[in-house]
Protein backbone atom coordinates (compact mmCIF):
# COMPACT_ATOMS: atom_id res chain seq x y z
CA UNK A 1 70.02 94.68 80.95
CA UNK A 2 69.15 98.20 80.19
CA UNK A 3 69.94 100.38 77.23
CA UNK A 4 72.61 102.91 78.11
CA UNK A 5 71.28 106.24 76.89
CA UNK A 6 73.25 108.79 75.06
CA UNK A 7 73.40 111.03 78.04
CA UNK A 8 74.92 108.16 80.13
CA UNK A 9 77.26 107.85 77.72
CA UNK A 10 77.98 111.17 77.96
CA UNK A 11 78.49 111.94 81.26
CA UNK A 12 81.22 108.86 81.58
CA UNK A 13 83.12 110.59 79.05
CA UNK A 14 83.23 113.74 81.13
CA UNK A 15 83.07 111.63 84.82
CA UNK A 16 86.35 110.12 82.67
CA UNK A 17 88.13 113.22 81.62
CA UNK A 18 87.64 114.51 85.45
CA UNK A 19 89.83 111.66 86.01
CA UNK A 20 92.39 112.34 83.79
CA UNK A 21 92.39 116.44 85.08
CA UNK A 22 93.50 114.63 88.01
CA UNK A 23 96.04 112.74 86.37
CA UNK A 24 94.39 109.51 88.22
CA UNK A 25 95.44 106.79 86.11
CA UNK A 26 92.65 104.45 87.81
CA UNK A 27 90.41 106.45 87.68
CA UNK A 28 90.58 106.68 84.18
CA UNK A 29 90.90 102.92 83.64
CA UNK A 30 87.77 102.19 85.93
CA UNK A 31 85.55 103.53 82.86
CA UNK A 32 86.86 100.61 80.96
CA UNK A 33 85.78 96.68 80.83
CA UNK A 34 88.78 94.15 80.77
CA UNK A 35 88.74 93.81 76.72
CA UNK A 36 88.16 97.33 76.05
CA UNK A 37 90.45 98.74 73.56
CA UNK A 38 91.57 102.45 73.66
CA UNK A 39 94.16 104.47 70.97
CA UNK A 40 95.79 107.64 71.94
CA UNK A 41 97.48 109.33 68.94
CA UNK A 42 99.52 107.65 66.67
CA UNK A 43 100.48 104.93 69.73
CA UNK A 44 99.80 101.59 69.11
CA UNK A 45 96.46 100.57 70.43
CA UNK A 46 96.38 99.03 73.57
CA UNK A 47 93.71 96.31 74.69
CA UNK A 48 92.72 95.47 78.17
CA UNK A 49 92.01 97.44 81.35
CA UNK A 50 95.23 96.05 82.91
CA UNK A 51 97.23 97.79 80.06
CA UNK A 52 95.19 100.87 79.66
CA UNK A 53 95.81 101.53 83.39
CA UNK A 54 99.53 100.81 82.75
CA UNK A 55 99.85 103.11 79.94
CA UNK A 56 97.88 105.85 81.92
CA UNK A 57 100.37 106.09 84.69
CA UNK A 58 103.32 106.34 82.34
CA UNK A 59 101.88 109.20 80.04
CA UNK A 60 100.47 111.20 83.53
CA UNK A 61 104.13 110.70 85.12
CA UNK A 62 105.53 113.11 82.53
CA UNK A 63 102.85 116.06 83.31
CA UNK A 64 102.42 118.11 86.15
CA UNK A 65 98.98 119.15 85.41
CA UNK A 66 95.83 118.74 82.31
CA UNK A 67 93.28 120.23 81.95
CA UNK A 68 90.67 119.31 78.94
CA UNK A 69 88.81 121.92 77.77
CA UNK A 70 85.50 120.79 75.97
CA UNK A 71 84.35 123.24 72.82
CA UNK A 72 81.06 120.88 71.13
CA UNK A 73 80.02 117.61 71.99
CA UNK A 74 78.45 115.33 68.89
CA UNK A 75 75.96 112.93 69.71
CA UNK A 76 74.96 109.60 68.23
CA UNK A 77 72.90 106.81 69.65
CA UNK A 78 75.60 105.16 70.93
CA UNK A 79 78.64 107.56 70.53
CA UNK A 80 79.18 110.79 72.03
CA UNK A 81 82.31 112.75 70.21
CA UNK A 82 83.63 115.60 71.73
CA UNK A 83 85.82 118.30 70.38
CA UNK A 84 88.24 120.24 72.67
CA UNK A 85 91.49 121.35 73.59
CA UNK A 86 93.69 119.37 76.15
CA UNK A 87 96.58 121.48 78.00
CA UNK A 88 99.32 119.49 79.42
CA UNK A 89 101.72 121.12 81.82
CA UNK A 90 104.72 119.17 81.35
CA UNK A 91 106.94 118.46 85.11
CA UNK A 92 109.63 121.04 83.44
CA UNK A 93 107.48 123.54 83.33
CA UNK A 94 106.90 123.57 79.53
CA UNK A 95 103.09 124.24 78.61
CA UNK A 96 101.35 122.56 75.74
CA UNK A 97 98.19 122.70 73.94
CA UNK A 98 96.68 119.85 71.50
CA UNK A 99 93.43 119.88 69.46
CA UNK A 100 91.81 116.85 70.62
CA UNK A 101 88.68 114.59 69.04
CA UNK A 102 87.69 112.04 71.65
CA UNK A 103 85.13 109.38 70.87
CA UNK A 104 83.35 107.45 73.30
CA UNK A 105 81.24 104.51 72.43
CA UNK A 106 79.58 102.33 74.78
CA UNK A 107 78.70 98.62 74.29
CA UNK A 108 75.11 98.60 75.53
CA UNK A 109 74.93 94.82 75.50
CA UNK A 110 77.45 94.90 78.13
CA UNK A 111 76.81 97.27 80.22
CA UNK A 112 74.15 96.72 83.59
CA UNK A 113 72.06 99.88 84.70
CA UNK A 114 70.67 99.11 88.27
């Protein structure tokens, strides 16, 4: 196996925002393995791809639209952190904006470049 590089790991944090923009809850869950972990908030964390996928499709059925709006991204050799605003069009019509910090880390033992 190869070493993911930083870049990589960048660009599946964006590929994976894209997804969320499009409020596709599978799309977001592909960028997980099946005993990744992932916290949102203050919500209990949630582990497996099965239940991040879950969760995905019950926080996107409340919004209408979002739209994440990177400001800096941080880099480490196996983190990429990225500070932005997310806006979240609620169904009712009701507009919201949230400071965001959104980590990424991959597991380079686990993942296969071809």
């Amino acid at each position: 196996m190869a070493a993911v590089s930083n870049e990589q790991t960048r660009q599946c944090m964006f590929d994976m925002l894209k997804a969320c923009d499009r409020l596709d809850a599978d799309g977001v869950a592909s960028y997980f393995s099946q005993d990744a972990y992932f916290s949102f908030g203050e919500l209990p964390v949630l582990d497996g791809k099965s239940k991040i996928a879950e969760s995905m499709r019950v926080m996107f059925s409340n919004y209408s639209k979002v739209n994440h709006s990177i400001h800096e991204v941080i880099s480490a050799p196996d983190h990429v952190v990225a500070l932005a605003t997310v806006y979240y069009t609620m169904k009712n019509g009701v507009d919201i904006a949230v400071k965001a910090c959104l980590v990424t880390q991959s597991r380079q033992r686990q993942v296969e470049i071809p």
